[in-house]
C-alpha atoms as a PDB file:
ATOM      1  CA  UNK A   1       7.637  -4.917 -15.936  1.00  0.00           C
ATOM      2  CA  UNK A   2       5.190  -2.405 -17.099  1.00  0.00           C
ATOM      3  CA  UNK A   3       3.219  -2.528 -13.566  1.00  0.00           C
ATOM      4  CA  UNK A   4       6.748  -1.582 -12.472  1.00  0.00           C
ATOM      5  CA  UNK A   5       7.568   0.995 -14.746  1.00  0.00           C
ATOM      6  CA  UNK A   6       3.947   2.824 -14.107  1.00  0.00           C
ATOM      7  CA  UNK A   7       4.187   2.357 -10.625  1.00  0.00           C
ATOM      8  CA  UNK A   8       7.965   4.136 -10.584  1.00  0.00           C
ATOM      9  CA  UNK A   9       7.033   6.680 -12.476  1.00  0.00           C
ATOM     10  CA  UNK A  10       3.714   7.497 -10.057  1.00  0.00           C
ATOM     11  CA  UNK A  11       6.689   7.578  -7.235  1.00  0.00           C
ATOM     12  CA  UNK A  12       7.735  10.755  -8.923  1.00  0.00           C
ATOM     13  CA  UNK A  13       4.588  12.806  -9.821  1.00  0.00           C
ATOM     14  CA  UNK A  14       3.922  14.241  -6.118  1.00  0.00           C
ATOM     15  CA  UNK A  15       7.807  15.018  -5.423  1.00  0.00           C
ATOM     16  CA  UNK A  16       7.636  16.512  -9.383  1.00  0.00           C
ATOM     17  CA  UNK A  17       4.406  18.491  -8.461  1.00  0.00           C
ATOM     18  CA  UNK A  18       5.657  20.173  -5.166  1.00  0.00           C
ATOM     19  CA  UNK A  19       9.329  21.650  -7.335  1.00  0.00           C
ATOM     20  CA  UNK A  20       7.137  22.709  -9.635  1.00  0.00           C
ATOM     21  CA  UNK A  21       6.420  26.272  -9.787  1.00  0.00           C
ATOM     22  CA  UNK A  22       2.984  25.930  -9.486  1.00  0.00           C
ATOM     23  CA  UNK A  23       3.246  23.753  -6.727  1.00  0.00           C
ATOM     24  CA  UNK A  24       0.719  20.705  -5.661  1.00  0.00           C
ATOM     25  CA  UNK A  25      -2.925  21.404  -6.022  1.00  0.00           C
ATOM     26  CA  UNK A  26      -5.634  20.223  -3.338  1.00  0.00           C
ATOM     27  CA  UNK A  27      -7.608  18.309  -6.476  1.00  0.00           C
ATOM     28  CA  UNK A  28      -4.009  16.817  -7.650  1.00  0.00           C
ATOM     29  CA  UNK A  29      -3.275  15.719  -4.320  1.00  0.00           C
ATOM     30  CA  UNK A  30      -6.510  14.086  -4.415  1.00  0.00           C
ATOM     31  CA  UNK A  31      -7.006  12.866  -8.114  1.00  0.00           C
ATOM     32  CA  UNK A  32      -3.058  11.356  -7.037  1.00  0.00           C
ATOM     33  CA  UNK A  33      -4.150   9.430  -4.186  1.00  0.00           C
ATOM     34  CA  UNK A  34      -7.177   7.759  -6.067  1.00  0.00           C
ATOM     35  CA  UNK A  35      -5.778   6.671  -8.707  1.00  0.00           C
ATOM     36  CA  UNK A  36      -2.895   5.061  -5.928  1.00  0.00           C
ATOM     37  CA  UNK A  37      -5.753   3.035  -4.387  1.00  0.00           C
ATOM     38  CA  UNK A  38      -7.029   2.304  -8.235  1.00  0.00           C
ATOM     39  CA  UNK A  39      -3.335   1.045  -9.013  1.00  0.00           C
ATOM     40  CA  UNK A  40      -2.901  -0.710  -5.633  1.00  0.00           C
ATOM     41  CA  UNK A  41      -6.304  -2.378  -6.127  1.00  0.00           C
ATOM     42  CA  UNK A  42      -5.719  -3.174  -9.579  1.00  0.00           C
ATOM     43  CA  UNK A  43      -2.487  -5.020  -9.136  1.00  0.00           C
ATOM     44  CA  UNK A  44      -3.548  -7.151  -5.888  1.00  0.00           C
ATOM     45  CA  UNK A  45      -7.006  -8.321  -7.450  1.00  0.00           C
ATOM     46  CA  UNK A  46      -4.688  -9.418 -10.616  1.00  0.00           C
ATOM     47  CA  UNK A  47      -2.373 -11.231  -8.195  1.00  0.00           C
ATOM     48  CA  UNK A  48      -5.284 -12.486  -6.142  1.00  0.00           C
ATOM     49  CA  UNK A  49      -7.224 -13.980  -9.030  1.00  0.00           C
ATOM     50  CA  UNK A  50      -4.108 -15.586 -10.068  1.00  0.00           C
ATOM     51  CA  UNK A  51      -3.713 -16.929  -6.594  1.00  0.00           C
ATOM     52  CA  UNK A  52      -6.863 -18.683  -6.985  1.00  0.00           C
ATOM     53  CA  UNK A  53      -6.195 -20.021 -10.084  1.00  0.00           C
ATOM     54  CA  UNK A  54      -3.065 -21.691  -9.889  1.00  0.00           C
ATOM     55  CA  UNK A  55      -2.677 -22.524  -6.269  1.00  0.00           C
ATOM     56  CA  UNK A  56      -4.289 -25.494  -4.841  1.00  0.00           C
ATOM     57  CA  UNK A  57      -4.345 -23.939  -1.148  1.00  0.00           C
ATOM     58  CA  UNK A  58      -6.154 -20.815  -0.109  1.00  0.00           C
ATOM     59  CA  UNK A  59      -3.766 -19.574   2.110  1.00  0.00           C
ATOM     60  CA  UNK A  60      -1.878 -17.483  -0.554  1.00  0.00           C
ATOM     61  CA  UNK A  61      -5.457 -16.158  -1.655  1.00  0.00           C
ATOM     62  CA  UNK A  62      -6.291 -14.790   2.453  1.00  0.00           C
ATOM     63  CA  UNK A  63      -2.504 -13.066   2.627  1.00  0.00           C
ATOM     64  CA  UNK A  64      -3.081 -10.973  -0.475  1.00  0.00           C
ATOM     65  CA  UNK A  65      -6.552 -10.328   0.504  1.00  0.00           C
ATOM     66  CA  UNK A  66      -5.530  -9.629   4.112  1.00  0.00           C
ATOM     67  CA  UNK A  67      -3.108  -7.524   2.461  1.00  0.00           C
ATOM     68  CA  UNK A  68      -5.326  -5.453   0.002  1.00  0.00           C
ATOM     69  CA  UNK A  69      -8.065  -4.666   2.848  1.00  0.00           C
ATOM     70  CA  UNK A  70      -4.576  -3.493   5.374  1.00  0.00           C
ATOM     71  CA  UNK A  71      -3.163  -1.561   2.418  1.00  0.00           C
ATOM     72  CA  UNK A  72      -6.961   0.751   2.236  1.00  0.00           C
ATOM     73  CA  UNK A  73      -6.894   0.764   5.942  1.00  0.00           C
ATOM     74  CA  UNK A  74      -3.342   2.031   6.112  1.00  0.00           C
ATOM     75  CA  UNK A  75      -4.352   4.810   3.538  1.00  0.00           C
ATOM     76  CA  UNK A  76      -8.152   5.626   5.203  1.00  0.00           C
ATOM     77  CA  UNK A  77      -5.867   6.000   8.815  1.00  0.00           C
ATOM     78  CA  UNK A  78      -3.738   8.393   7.031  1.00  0.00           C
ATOM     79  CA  UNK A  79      -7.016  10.302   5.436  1.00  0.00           C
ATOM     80  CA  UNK A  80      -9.291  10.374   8.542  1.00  0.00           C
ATOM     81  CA  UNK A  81      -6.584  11.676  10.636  1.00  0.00           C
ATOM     82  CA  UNK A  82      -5.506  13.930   8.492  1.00  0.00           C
ATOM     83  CA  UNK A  83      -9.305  15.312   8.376  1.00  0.00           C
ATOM     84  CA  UNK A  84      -8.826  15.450  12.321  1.00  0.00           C
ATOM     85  CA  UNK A  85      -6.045  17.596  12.151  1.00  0.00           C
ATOM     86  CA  UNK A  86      -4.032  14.907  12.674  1.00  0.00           C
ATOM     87  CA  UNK A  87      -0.583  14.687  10.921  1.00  0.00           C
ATOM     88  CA  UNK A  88      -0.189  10.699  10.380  1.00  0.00           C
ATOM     89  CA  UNK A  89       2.843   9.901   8.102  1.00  0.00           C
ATOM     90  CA  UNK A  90       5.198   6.844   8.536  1.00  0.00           C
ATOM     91  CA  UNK A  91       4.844   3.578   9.450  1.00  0.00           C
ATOM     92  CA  UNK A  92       6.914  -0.325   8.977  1.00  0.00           C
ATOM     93  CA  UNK A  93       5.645  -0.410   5.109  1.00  0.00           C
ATOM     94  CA  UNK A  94       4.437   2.642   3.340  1.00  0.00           C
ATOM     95  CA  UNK A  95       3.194   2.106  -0.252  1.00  0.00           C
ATOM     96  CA  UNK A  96       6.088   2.739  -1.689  1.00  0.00           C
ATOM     97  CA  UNK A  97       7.452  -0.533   0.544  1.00  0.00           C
ATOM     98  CA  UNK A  98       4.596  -2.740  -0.006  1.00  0.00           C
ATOM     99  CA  UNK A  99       4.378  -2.389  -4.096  1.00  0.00           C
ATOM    100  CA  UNK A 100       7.795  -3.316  -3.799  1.00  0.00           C
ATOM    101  CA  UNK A 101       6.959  -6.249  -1.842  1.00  0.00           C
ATOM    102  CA  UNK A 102       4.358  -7.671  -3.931  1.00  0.00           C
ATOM    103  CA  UNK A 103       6.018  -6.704  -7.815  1.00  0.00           C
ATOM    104  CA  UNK A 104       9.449  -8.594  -6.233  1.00  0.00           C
ATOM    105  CA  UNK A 105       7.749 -11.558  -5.093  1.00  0.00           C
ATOM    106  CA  UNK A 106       5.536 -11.456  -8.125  1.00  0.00           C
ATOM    107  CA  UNK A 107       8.524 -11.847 -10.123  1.00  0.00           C
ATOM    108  CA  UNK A 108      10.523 -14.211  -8.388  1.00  0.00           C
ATOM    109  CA  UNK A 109       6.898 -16.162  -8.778  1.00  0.00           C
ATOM    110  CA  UNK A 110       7.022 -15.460 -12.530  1.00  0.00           C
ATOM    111  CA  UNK A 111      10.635 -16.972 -12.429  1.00  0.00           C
ATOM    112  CA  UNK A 112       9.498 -20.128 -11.328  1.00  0.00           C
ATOM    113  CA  UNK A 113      10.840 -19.748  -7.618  1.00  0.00           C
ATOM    114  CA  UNK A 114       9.526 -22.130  -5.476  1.00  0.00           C
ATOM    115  CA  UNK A 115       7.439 -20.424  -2.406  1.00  0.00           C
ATOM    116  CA  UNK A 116       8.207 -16.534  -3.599  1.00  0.00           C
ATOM    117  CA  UNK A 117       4.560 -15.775  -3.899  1.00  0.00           C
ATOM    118  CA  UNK A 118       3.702 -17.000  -0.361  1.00  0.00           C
ATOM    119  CA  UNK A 119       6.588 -15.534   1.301  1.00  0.00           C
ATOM    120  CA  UNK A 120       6.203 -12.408  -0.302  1.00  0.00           C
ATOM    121  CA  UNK A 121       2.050 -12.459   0.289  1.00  0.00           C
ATOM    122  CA  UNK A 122       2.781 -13.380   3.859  1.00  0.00           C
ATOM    123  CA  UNK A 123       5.817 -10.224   4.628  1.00  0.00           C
ATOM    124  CA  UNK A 124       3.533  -8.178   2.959  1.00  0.00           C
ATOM    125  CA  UNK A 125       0.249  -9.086   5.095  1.00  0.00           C
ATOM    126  CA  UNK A 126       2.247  -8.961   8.352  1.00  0.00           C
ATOM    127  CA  UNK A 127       3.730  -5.681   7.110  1.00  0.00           C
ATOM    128  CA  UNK A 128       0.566  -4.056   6.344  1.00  0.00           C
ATOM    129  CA  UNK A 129      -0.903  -5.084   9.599  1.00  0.00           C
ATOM    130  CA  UNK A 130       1.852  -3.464  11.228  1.00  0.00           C
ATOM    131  CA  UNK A 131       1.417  -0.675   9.532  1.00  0.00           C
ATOM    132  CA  UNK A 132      -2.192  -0.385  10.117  1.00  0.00           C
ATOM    133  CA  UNK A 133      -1.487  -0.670  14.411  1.00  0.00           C
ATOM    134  CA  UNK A 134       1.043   1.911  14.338  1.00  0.00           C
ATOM    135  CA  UNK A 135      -0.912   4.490  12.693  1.00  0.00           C
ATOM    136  CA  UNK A 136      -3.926   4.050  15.117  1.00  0.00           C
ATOM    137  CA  UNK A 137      -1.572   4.097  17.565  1.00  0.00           C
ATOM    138  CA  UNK A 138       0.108   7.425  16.206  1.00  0.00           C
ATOM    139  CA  UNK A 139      -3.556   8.923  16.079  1.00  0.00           C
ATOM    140  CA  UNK A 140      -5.011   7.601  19.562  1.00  0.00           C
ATOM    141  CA  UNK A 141      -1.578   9.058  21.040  1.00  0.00           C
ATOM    142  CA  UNK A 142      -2.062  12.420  19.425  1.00  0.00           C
ATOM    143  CA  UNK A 143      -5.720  12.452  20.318  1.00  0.00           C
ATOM    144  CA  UNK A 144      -4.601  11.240  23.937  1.00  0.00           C
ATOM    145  CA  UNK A 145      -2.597  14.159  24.662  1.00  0.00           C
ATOM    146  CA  UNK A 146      -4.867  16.771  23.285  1.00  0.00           C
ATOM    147  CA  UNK A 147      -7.412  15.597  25.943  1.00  0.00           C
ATOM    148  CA  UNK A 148      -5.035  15.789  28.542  1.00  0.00           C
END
């Protein structure tokens, strides 16, 4: 609940930042989106190394791994083409999506839920994945047409 709470409230700060009268800052923007990889980090390592100590099976373990390497790749994509010029938004499961991916199955897991941990780790690899192709796709089609 407090992962939650944290994580809704971090939601807010960029939207809060840009009405502001000040407006967003380069090092805000910045200082922002490390401390999103900290958080995302943070609460897949905690559900990984709880993976691997109550679950008999690896395969939970790879998903959220699989799923914590897509989730930097789907942010680096975003960086790199932004440093390219490159405008790279969207995608099947922003953060916003895939936090709420993992804290629901987390705590349907936490309820005692038979197989919510290894549903949720598997949507959530698949949807980072997907995420991951379509924004090299999005930045191999921009690059495409500006060497046409």
């Amino acid at each position: 609940m407090v992962i939650t709470l944290f994580v809704l409230t971090d939601l807010f700060d960029g939207t809060m930042a840009r009405l502001s009268n000040a407006g967003a800052s380069r090092w805000g923007a910045l200082l922002d989106a490390t401390m999103d990889r900290i958080s995302d980090a943070a609460i897949l390592s905690g559900l990984l190394l709880y993976a691997i100590d109550t679950y008999s099976s690896p395969r939970i373990s790879i998903l959220i791994a699989i799923s914590l390497v897509a989730g930097f790749l789907v942010s680096y994509i975003k960086a790199k083409a932004e440093s390219l010029d490159i405008e790279c938004e969207g995608g099947f499961a922003e953060r916003t999506e895939r936090l709420i991916i993992v804290l629901v199955s987390a705590g349907f897991a936490g309820l005692n839920i038979p197989s919510a941990l290894e549903i949720g780790a598997a949507i959530l690899a698949i949807a980072s994945l997907i995420t991951v192709g379509q924004r090299l796709l999005i930045v191999y089609r921009t690059l495409s047409s500006r060497n046409s």
